[in-house]
Protein backbone atom coordinates (compact mmCIF):
# COMPACT_ATOMS: atom_id res chain seq x y z
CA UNK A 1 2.85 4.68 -28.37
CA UNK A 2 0.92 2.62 -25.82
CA UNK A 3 -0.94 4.89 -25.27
CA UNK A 4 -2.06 4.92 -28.99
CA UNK A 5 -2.87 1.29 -29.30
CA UNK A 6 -5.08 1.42 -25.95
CA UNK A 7 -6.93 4.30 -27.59
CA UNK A 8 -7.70 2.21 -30.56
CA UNK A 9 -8.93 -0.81 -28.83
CA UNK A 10 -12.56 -1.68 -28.90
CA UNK A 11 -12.33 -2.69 -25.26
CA UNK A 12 -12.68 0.51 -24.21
CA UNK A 13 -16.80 0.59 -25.29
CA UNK A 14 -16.76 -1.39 -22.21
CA UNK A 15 -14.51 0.91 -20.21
CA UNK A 16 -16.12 2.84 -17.27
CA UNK A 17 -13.14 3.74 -15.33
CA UNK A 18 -9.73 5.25 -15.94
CA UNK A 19 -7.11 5.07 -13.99
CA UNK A 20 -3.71 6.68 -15.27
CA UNK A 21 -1.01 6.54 -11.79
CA UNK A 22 2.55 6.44 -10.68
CA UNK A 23 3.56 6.43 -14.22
CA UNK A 24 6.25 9.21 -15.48
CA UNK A 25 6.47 7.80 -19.01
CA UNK A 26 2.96 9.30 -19.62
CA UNK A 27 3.02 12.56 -20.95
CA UNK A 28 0.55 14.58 -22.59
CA UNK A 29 0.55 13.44 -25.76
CA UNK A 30 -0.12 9.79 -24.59
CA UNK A 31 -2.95 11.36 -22.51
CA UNK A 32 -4.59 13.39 -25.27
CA UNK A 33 -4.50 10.09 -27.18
CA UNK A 34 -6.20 8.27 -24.42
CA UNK A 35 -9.03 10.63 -23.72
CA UNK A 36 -9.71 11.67 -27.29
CA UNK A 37 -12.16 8.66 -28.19
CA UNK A 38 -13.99 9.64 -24.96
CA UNK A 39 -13.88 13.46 -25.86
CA UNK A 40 -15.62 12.68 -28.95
CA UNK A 41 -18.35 10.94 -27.18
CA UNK A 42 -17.56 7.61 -28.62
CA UNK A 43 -17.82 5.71 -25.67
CA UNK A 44 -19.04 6.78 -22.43
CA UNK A 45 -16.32 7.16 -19.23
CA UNK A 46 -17.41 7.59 -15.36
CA UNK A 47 -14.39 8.03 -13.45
CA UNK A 48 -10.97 9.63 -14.85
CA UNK A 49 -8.10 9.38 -12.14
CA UNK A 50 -4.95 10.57 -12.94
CA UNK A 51 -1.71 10.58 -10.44
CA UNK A 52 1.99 11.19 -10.47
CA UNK A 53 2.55 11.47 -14.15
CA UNK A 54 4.53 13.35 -16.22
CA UNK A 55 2.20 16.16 -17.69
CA UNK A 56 2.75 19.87 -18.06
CA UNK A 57 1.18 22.62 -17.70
CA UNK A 58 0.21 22.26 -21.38
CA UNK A 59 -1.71 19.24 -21.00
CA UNK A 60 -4.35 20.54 -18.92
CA UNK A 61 -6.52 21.79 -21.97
CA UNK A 62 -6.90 18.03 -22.95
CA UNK A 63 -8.59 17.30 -19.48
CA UNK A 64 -10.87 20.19 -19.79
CA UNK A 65 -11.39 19.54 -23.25
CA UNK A 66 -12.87 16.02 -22.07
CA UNK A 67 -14.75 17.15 -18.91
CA UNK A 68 -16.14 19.80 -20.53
CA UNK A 69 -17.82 17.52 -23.27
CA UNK A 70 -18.51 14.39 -21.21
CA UNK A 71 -21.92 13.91 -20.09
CA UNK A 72 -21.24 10.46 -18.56
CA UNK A 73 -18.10 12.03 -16.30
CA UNK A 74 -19.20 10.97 -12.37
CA UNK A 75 -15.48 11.48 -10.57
CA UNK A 76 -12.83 13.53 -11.82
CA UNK A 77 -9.20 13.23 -9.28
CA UNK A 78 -5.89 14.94 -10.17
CA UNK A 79 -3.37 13.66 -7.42
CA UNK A 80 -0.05 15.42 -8.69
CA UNK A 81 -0.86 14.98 -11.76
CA UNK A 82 1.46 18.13 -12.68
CA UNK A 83 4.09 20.09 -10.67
CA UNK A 84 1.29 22.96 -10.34
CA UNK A 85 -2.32 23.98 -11.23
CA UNK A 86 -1.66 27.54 -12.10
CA UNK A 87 -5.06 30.05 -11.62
CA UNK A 88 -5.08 30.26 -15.77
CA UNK A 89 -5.49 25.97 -15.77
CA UNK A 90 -8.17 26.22 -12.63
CA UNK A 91 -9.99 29.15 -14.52
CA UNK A 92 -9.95 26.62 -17.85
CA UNK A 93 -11.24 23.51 -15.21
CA UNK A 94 -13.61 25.66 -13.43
CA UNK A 95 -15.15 26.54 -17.42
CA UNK A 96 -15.28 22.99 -17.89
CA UNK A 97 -17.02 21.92 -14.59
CA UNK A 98 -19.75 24.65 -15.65
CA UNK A 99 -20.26 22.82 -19.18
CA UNK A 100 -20.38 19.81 -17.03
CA UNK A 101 -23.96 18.26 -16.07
CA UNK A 102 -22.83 14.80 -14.80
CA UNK A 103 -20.17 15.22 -12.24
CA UNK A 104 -20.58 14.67 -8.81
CA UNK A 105 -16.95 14.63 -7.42
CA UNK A 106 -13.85 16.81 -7.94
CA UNK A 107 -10.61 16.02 -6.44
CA UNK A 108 -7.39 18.04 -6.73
CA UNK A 109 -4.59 16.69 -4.70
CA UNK A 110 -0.92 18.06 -4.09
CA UNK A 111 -1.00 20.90 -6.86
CA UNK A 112 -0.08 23.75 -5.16
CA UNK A 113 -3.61 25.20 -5.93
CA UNK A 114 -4.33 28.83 -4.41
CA UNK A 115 -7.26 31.24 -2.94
CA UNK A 116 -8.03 32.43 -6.35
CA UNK A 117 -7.78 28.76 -8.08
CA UNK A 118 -9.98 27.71 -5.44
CA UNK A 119 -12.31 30.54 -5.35
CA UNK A 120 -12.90 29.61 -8.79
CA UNK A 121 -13.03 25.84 -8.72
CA UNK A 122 -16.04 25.94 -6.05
CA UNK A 123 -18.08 28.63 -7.72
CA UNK A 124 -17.49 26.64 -10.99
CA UNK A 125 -19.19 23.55 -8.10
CA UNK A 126 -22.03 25.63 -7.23
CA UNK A 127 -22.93 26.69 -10.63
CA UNK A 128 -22.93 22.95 -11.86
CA UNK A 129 -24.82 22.09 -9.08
CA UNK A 130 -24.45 18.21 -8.66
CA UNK A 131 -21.09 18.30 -6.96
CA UNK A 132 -21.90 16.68 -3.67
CA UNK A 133 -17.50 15.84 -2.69
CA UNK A 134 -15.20 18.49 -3.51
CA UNK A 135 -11.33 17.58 -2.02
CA UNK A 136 -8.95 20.41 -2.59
CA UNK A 137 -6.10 18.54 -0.27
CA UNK A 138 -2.60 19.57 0.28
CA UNK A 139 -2.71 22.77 -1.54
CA UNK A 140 -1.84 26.57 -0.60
CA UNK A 141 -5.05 27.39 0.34
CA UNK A 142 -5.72 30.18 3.10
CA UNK A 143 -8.17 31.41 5.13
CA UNK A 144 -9.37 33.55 2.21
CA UNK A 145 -9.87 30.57 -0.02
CA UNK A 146 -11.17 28.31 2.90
CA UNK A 147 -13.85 30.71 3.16
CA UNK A 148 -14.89 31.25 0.00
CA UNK A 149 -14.96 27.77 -0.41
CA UNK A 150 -17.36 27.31 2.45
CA UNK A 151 -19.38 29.90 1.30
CA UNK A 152 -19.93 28.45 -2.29
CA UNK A 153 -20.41 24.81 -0.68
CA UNK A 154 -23.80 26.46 1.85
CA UNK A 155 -24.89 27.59 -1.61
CA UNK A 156 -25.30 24.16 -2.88
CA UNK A 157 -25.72 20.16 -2.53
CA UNK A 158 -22.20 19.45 -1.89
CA UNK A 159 -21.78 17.83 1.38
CA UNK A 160 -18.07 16.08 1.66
CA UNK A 161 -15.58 19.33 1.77
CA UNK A 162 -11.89 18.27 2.47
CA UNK A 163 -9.44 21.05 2.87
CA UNK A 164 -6.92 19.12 4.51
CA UNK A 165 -3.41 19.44 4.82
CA UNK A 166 -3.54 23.72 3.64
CA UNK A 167 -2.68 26.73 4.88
CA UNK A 168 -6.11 27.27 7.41
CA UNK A 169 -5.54 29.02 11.02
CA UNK A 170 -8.39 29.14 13.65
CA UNK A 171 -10.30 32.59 11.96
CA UNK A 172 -11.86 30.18 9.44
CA UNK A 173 -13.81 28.87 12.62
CA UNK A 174 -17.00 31.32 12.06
CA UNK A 175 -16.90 30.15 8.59
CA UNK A 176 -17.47 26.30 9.62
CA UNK A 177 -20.00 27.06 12.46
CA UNK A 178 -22.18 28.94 8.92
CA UNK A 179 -21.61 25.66 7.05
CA UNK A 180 -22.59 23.35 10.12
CA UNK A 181 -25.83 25.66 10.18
CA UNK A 182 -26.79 25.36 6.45
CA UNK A 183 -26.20 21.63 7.02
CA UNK A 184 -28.23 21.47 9.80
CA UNK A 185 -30.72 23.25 8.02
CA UNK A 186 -31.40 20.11 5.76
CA UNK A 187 -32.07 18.14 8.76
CA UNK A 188 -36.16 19.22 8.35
CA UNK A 189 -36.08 18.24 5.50
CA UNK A 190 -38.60 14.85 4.83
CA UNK A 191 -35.06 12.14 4.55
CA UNK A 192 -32.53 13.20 7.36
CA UNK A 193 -30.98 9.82 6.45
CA UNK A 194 -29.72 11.05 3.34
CA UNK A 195 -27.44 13.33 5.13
CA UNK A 196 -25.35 10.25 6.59
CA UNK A 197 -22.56 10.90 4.37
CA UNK A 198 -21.63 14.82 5.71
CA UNK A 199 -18.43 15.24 6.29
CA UNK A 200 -15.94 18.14 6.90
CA UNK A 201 -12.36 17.41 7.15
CA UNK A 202 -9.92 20.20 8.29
CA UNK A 203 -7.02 18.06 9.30
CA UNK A 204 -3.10 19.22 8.94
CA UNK A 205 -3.73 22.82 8.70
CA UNK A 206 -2.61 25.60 11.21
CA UNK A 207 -5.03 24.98 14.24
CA UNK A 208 -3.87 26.33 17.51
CA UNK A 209 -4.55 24.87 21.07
CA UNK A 210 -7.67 26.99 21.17
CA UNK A 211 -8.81 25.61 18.16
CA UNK A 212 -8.87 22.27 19.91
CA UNK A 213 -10.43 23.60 22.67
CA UNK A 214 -13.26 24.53 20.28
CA UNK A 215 -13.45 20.93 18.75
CA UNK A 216 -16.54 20.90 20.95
CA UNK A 217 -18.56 23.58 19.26
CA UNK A 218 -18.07 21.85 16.03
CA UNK A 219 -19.46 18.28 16.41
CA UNK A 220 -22.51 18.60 14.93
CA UNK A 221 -24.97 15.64 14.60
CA UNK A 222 -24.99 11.90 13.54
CA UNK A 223 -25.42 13.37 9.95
CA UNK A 224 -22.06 15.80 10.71
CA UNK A 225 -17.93 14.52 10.99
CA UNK A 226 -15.61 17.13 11.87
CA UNK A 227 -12.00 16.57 11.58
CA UNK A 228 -10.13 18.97 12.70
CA UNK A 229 -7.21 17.00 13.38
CA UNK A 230 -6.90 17.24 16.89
CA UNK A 231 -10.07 14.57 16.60
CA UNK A 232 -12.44 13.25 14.47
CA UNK A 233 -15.67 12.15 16.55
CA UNK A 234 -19.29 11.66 15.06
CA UNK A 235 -22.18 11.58 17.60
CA UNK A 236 -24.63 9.78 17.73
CA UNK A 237 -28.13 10.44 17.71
CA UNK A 238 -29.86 13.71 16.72
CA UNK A 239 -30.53 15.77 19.33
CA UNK A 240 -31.64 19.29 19.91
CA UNK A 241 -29.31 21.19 17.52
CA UNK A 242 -30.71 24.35 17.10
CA UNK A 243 -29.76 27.68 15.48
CA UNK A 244 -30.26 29.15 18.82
CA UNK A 245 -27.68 27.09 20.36
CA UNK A 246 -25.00 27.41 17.51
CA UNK A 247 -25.35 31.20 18.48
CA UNK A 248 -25.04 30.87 21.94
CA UNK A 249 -21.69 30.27 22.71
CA UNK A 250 -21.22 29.07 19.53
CA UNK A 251 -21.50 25.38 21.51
CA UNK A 252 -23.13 22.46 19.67
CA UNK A 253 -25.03 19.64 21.34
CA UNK A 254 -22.62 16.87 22.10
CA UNK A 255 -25.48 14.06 21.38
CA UNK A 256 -24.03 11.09 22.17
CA UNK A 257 -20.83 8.96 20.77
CA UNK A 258 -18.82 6.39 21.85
CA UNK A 259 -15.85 7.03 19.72
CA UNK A 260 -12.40 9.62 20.29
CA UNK A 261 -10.30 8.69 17.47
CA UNK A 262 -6.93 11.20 17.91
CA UNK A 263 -4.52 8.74 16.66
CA UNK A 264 -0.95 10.26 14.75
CA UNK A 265 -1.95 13.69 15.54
CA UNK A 266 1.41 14.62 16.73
CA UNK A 267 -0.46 16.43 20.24
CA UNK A 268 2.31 14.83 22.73
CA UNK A 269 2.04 15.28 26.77
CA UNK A 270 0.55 19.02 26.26
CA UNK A 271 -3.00 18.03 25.28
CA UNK A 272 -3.61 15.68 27.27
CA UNK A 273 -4.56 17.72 30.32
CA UNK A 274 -7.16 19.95 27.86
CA UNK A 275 -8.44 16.08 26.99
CA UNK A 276 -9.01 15.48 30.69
CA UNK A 277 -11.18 18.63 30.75
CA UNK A 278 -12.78 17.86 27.75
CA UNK A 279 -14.04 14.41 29.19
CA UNK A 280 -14.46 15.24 32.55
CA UNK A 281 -17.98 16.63 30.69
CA UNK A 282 -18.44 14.08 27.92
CA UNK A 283 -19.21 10.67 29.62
CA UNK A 284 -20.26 8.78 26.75
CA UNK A 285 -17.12 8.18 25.10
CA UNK A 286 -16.25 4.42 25.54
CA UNK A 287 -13.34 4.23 23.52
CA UNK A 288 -10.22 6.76 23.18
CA UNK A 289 -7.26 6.24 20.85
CA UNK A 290 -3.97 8.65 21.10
CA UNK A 291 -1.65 6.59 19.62
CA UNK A 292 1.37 7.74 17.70
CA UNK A 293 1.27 10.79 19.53
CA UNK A 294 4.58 11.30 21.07
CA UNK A 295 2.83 10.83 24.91
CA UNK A 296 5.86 10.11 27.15
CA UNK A 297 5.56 8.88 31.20
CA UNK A 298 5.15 12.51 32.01
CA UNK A 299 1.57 13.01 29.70
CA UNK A 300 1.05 9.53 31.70
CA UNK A 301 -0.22 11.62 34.98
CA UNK A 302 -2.55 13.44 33.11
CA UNK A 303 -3.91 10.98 30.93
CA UNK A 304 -4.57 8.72 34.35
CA UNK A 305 -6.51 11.63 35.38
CA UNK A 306 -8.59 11.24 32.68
CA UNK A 307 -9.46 7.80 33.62
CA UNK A 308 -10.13 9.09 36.89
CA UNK A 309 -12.79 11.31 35.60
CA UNK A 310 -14.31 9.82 33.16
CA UNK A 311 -15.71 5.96 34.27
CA UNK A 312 -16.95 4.82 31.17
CA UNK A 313 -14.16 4.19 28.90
CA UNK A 314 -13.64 0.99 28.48
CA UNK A 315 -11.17 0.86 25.23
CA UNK A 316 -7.79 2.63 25.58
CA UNK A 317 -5.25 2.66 22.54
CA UNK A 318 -1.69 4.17 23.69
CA UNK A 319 0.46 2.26 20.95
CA UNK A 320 3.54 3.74 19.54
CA UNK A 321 4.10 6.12 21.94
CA UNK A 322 6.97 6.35 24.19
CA UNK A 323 5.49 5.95 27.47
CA UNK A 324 7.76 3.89 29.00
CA UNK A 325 7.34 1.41 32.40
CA UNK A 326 6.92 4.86 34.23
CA UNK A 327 4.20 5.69 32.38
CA UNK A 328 2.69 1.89 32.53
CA UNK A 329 2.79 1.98 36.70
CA UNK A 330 0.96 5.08 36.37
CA UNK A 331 -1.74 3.82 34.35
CA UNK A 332 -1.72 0.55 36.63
CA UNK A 333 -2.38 2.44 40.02
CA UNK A 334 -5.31 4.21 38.55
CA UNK A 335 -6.55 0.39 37.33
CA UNK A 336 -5.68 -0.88 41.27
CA UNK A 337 -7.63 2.22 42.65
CA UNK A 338 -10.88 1.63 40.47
CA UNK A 339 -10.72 -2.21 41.42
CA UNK A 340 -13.79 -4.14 41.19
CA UNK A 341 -15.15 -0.70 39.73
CA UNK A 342 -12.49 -0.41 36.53
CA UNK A 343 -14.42 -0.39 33.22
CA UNK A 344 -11.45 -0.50 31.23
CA UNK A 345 -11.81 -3.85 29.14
CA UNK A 346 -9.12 -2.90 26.35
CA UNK A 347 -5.56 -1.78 26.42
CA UNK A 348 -3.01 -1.32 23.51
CA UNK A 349 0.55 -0.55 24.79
CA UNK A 350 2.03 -1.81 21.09
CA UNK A 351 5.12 -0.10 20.19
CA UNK A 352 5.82 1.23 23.64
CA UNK A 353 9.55 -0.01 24.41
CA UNK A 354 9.00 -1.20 28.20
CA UNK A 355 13.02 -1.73 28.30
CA UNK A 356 16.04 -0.84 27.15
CA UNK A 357 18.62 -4.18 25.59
CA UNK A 358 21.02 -3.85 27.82
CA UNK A 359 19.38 -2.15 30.76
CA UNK A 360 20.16 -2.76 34.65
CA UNK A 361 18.82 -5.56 35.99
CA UNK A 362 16.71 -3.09 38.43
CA UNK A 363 14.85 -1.54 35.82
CA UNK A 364 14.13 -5.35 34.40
CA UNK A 365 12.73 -6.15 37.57
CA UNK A 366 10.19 -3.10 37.52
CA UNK A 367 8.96 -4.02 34.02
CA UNK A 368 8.46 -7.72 35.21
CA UNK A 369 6.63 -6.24 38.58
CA UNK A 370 4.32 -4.29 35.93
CA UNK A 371 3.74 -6.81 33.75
CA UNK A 372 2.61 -9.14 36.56
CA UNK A 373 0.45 -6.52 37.55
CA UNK A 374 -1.00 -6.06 34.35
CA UNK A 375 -1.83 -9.24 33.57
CA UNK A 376 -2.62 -10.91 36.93
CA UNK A 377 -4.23 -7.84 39.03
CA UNK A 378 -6.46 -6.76 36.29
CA UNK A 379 -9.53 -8.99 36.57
CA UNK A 380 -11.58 -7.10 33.94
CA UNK A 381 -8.92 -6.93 31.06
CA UNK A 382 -10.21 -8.48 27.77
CA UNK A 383 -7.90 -7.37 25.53
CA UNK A 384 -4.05 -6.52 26.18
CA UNK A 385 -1.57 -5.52 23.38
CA UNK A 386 2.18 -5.90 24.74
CA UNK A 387 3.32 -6.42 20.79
CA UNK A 388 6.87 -4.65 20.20
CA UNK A 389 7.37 -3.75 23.52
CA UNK A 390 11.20 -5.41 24.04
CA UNK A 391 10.02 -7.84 26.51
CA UNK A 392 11.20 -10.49 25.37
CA UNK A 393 11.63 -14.40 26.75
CA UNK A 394 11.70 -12.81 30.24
CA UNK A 395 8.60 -10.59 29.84
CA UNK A 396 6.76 -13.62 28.15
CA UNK A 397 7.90 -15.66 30.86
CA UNK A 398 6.21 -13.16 33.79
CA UNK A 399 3.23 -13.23 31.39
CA UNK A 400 3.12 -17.25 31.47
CA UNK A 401 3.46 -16.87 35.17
CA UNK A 402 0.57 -14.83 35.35
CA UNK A 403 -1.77 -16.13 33.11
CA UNK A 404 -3.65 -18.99 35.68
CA UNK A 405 -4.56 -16.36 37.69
CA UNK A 406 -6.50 -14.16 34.76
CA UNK A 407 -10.30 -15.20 34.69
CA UNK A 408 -11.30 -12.60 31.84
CA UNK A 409 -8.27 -12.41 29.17
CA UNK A 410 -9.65 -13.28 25.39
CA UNK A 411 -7.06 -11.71 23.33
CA UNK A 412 -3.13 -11.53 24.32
CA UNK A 413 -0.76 -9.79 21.50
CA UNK A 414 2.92 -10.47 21.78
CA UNK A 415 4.19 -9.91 18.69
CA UNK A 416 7.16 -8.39 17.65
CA UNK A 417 9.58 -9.04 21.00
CA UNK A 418 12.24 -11.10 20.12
CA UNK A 419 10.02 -14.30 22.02
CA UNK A 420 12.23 -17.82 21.29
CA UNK A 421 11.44 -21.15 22.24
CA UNK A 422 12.84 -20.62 25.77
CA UNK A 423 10.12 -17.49 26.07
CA UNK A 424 7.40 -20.06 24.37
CA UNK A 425 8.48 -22.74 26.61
CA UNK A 426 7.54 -20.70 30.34
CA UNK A 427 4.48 -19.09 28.31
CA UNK A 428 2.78 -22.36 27.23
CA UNK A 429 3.05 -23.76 30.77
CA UNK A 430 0.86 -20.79 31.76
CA UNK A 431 -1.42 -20.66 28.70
CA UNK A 432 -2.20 -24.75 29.83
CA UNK A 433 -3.77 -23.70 33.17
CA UNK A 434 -5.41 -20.52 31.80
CA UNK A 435 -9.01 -21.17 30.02
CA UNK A 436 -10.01 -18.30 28.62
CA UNK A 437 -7.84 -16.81 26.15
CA UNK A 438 -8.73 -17.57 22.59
CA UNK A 439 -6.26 -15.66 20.36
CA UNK A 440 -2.81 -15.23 20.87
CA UNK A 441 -0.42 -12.92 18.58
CA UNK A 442 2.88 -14.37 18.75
CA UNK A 443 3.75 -12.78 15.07
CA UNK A 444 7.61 -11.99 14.38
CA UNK A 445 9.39 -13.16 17.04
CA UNK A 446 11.95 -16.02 16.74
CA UNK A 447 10.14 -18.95 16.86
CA UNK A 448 11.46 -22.47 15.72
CA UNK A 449 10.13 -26.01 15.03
CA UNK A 450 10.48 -26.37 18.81
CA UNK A 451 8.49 -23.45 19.53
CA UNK A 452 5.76 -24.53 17.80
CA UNK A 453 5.69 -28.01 18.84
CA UNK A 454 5.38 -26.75 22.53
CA UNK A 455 2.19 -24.37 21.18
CA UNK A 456 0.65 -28.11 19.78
CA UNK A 457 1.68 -29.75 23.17
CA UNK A 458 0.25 -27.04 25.28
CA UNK A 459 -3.19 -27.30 23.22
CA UNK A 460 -3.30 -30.82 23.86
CA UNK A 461 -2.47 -30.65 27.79
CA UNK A 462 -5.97 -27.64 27.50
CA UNK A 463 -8.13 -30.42 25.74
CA UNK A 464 -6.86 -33.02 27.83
CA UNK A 465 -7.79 -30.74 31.09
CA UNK A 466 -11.05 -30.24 29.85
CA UNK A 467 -10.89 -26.54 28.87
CA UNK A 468 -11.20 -25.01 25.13
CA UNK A 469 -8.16 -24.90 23.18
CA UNK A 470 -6.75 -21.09 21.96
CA UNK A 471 -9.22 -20.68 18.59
CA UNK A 472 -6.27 -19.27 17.03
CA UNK A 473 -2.79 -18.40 17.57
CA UNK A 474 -0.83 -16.17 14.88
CA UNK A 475 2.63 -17.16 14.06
CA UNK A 476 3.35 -15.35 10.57
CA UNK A 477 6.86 -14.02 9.43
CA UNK A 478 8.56 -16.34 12.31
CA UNK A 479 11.84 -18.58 11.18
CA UNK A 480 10.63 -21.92 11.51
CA UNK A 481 10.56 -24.59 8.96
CA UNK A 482 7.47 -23.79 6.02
CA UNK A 483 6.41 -27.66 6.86
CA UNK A 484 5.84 -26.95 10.07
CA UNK A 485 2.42 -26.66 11.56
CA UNK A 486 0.18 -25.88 14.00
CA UNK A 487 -2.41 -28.36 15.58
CA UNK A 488 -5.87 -26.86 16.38
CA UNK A 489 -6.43 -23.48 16.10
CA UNK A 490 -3.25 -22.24 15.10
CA UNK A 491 -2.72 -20.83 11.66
CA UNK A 492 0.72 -19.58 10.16
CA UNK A 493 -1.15 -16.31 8.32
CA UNK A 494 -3.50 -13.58 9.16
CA UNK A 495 -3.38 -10.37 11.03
CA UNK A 496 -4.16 -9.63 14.41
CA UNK A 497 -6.47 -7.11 15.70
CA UNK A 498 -2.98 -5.73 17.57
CA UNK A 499 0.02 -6.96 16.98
């Protein structure tokens, strides 16, 4: 019935963008009703989104009805719109993409979609011809499909492909490598620029260590991202890519990038030791994330090796792993043996439990030895995370201890430990004689009023001494009184880069 009286409403001559979501009450008459007034050309729709609602089967020939007739249609994306896409609905959307002049992005999400369905769905793409994003994510698509996906996409303009999240295994590989080369192809063409937007994502399917291993021989260009899940890295400049060299060895040109993004991955202590080969030839990486990976102290060895052979990483995110203070003193002797030489500036150990509650009071004093360590011993540390590590008032204590000696700390994240005003009390006495730092995460912990009035004393006592105060210090979802507040630089909102 709603659905009705929207239809009817001369607000939708205005109406350029449809979204229809997270709403099992719609069904397909409701949607029939909605799209009819576009259908018949009446007024003049862009984008038609339509997720987790109620519709059938059934209801499909409404959507092709309206994509079919639309000459104004620019994005069309079905995100569980219906239990499954059977192969008779894709062969009915496929009929209407070809009617279709207009569209330039199809997206099919969570449907259950096979090789056939797809087959179709990306011939129907190449015979329209404008498609340049075509997303078939989460579906039950094979190698079979995969391919003859890639196959219709080198026919065409399309140049965003995401099969993510299928049913893909490592023989698809000689399919990609084709793509990459039709891709590359287009870089002699007179606006290389205009290829910025390539992407291929592959994440979630059925890759096998080897396929990793391979990651290398599929990072194309600047113009090119690859995901294959195990990482998702875009070089930098254009180099020499060649046809020659895609067919030797089937090894791209690395170019240059400064990026390793394998965060939530689920590739644990095993690949760590390929990464260390991996890097051991790729210096210009400067920043490598493997957080949420399940890396443990033992994956700690090898990923210190790493460091060892590779000098110019100076970012390193390990958060929400499990790496423990074993796998912290691991990391720390490689940082003691590089010295003056370290170029790591950046470390994230968020969501790395340091200590157990109730643990012996021996293995408190090895996490207070590390943190001491970390903080004080590391003269080139800008940026260190500690946030939900289980330190506590004792950790933030070592860390107050610490913090005259540090000459190059900007950014300290502490969030998330269980820090009272006893822990804020020992820290501020540190952050008074420390001058650099100038933001501090000290979000959800259990600070009071007290707390906080120590955080406005110790700013004072750092004008009074002549250095800076902290620019800001975050203090959100804490237990103090709402009236409360900071002096300078503080702030009781915002999110930290971290914590």
């Amino acid at each position: 019935q709603r659905c009705r009286q929207l239809a009817a409403c001369s607000g939708l001559k205005k109406l350029k963008k449809l979204y229809i979501g997270i709403n099992e009450r719609i069904t397909g008459p409701g949607l029939r009703c909605l799209l009819q007034p576009f259908s018949q050309r009446l007024y003049h729709l862009s984008s038609l989104s339509i997720r987790s609602c109620n519709l059938q089967e059934s209801d499909m020939p409404a959507i092709c009805d309206f994509v079919g007739s639309s000459r104004t249609l620019d994005e069309l994306s079905l995100y569980r719109a219906m239990p499954t896409l059977s192969s008779a609905a894709c062969y009915r959307l496929a009929a209407a993409l070809k009617a279709n002049r207009s569209m330039t992005w199809l997206a099919c999400y969570s449907m259950h979609i096979n090789d056939d369905s797809a087959r179709a769905l990306a011939q129907a793409a190449a015979v329209q011809g404008k498609i340049d994003r075509l997303v078939l994510r989460g579906n039950d698509i094979t190698d079979d499909g995969g391919t003859a996906c890639l196959r219709s996409v080198s026919s065409l303009g399309c140049h965003r492909v995401d099969l993510s999240f299928n049913h893909l295994t490592k023989d698809i590989l000689p399919e990609v490598i084709l793509t990459l080369r039709a891709w590359h192809a287009r870089l002699d063409t007179p606006s290389p620029g205009a290829l910025s937007d390539y992407s291929l994502q592959l994440a979630g399917n059925r890759f096998t260590r080897q396929a990793a291993e391979m990651m290398s021989a599929v990072v194309a260009s600047a113009a090119v991202k690859v995901n294959f899940g195990f990482a998702s890295v875009t070089s930098g400049a254009i180099q020499d890519l060649t046809a020659a060299k895609l067919n030797e060895k089937c090894i791209l040109h690395h170019g240059k990038y400064s990026q390793l993004d394998l965060t939530f991955l689920g590739m644990g202590d095993a690949y760590v030791e390929w990464l260390q080969d991996y890097l051991a030839d790729v210096k210009a990486v400067e920043s490598l994330s493997y957080g949420r990976n399940n890396l443990t102290a033992a994956g700690m060895v090898p990923m210190a090796a790493v460091l060892r052979v590779n000098l110019c990483i100076q970012a390193l995110d390990l958060s929400f792993n499990n790496i423990g203070v074993q796998g912290l003193e691991t990391l720390l002797d490689v940082i003691d043996e590089d010295g003056e030489n370290s170029t790591l500036r950046y470390l994230s150990l968020q969501g790395n439990p340091l200590v157990a509650e109730h643990s012996p009071e021996s293995d408190w004093v090895r996490v207070e030895t590390a943190i001491c360590r970390l903080v004080a011993e590391c003269p080139k540390l800008e940026l260190v995370g500690l946030g939900a590590t289980d330190i506590g008032d004792r950790g933030a204590a070592v860390v107050g201890e610490c913090l005259p000696q540090q000459s190059s700390l900007t950014w300290l994240g502490l969030g998330f430990n269980n820090i009272s005003a006893d822990g804020v009390s020992n820290l501020c006495t540190g952050l008074a004689r420390n001058s650099t730092l100038r933001i501090l995460s000290l979000s959800s912990n259990l600070l009071d009023s007290h707390a906080i009035g120590q955080l406005n004393g110790m700013q004072e006592e750092r004008i009074h001494s002549g250095a800076n105060h902290i620019d800001t210090i975050f203090v959100d979802c804490n237990p103090f009184p709402s009236e409360t507040r900071l002096g300078p630089g503080g702030g009781k909102g915002g999110k930290p880069p971290i914590s």
